[in-house]
C-alpha atoms as a PDB file:
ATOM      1  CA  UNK A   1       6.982 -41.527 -12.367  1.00  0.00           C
ATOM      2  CA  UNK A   2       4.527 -42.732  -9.846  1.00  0.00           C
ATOM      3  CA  UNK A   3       2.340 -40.629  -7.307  1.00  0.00           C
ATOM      4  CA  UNK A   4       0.766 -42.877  -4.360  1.00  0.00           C
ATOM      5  CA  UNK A   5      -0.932 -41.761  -1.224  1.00  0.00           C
ATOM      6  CA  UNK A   6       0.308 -43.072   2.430  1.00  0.00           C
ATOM      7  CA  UNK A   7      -1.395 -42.871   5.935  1.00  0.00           C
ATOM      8  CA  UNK A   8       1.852 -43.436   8.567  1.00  0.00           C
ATOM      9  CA  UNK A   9       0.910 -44.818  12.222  1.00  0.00           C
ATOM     10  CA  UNK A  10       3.913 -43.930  14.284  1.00  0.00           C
ATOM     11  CA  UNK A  11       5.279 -45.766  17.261  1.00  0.00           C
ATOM     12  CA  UNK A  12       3.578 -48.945  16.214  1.00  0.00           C
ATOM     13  CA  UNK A  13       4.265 -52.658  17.304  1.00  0.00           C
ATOM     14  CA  UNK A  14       6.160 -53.699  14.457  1.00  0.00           C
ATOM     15  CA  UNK A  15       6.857 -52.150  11.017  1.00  0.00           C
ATOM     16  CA  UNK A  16       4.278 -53.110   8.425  1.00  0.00           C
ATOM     17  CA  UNK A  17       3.126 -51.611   4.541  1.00  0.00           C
ATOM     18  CA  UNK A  18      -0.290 -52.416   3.894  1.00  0.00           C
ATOM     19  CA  UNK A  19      -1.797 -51.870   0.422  1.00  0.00           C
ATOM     20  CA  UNK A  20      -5.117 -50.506   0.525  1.00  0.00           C
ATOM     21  CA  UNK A  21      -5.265 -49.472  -3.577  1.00  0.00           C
ATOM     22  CA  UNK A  22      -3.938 -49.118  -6.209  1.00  0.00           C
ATOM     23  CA  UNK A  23      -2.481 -45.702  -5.465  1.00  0.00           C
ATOM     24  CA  UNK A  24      -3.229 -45.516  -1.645  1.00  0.00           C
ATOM     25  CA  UNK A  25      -1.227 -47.566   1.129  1.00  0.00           C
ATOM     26  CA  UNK A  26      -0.862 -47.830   5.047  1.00  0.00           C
ATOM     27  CA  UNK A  27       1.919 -48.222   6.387  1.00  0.00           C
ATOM     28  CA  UNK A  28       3.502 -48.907  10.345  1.00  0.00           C
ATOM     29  CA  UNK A  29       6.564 -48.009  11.533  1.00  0.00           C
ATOM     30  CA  UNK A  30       8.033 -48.125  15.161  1.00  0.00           C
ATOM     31  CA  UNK A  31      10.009 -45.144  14.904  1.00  0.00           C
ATOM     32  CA  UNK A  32       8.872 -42.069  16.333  1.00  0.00           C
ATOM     33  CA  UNK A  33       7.984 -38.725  14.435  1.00  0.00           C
ATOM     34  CA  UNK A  34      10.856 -36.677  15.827  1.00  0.00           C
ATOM     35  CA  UNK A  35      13.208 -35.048  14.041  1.00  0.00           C
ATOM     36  CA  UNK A  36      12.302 -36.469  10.388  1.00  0.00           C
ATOM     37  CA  UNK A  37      12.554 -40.241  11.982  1.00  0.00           C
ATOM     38  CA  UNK A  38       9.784 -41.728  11.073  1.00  0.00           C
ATOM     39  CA  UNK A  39       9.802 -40.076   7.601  1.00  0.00           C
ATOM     40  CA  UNK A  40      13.178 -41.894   6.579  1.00  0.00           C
ATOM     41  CA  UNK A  41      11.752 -45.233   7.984  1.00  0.00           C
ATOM     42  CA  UNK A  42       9.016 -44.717   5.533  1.00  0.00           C
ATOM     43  CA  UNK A  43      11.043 -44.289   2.595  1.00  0.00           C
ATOM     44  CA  UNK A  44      13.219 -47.147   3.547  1.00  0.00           C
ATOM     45  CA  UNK A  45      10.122 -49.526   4.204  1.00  0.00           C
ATOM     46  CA  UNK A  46       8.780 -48.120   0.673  1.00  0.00           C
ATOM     47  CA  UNK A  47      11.783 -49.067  -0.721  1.00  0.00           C
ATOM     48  CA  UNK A  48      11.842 -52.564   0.641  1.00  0.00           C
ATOM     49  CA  UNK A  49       8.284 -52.978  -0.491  1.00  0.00           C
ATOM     50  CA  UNK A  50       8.488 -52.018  -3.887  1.00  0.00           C
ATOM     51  CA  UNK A  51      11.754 -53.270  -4.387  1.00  0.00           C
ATOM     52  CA  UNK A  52      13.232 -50.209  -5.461  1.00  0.00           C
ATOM     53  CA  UNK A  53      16.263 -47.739  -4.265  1.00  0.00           C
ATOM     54  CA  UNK A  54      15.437 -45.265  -1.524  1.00  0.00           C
ATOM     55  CA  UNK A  55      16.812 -42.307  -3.277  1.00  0.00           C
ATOM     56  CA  UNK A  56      13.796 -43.403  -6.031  1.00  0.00           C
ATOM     57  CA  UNK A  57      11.268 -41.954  -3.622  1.00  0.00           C
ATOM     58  CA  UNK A  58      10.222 -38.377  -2.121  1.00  0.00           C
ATOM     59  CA  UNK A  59       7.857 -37.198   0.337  1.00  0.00           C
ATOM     60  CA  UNK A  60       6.012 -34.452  -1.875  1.00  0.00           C
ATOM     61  CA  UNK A  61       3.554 -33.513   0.526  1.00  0.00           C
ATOM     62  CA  UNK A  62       2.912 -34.056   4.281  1.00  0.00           C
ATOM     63  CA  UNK A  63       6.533 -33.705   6.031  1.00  0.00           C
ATOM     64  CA  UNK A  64       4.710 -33.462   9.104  1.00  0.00           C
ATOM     65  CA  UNK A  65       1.598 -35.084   8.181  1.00  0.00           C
ATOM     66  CA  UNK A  66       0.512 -38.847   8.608  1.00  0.00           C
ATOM     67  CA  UNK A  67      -0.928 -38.150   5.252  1.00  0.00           C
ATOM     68  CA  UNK A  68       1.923 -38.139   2.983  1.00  0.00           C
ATOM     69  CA  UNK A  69       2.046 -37.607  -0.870  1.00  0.00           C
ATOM     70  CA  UNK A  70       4.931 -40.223  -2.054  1.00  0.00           C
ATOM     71  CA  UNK A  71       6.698 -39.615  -5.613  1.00  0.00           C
ATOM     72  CA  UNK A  72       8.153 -42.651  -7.225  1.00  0.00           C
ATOM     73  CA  UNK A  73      10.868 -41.773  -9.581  1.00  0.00           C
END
């Protein structure tokens, strides 16, 4: 199990995962923070980068943050 930190830009240009850390990434998504949108983009552009299954992650903290607290299962 993995804990990593995420700062989430909504309605951007194109969708992007940055790596800032170690245990700390940004990442871009065009889809817009209503009704949970955004949040699932996340997890499937997490999933992409680390080449892992969606149903591997879980927002832990920050729902309706752009801070989120990601758990890696």
């Amino acid at each position: 199990m993995q804990i990593i930190e995420v700062k989430v830009k909504t309605n951007a240009f194109k969708n992007e995962v940055k790596l800032i850390d170690n245990k700390k990434l940004f990442v871009k998504t065009t889809a817009t923070p209503e009704k949970e949108k955004a949040n699932k983009q996340v997890i499937l552009l997490l999933a992409k980068f680390y080449k892992i299954s969606k149903n591997q992650l879980e927002i832990v903290r920050g729902i309706k943050s752009k801070n989120k607290v990601i758990k890696i299962f």
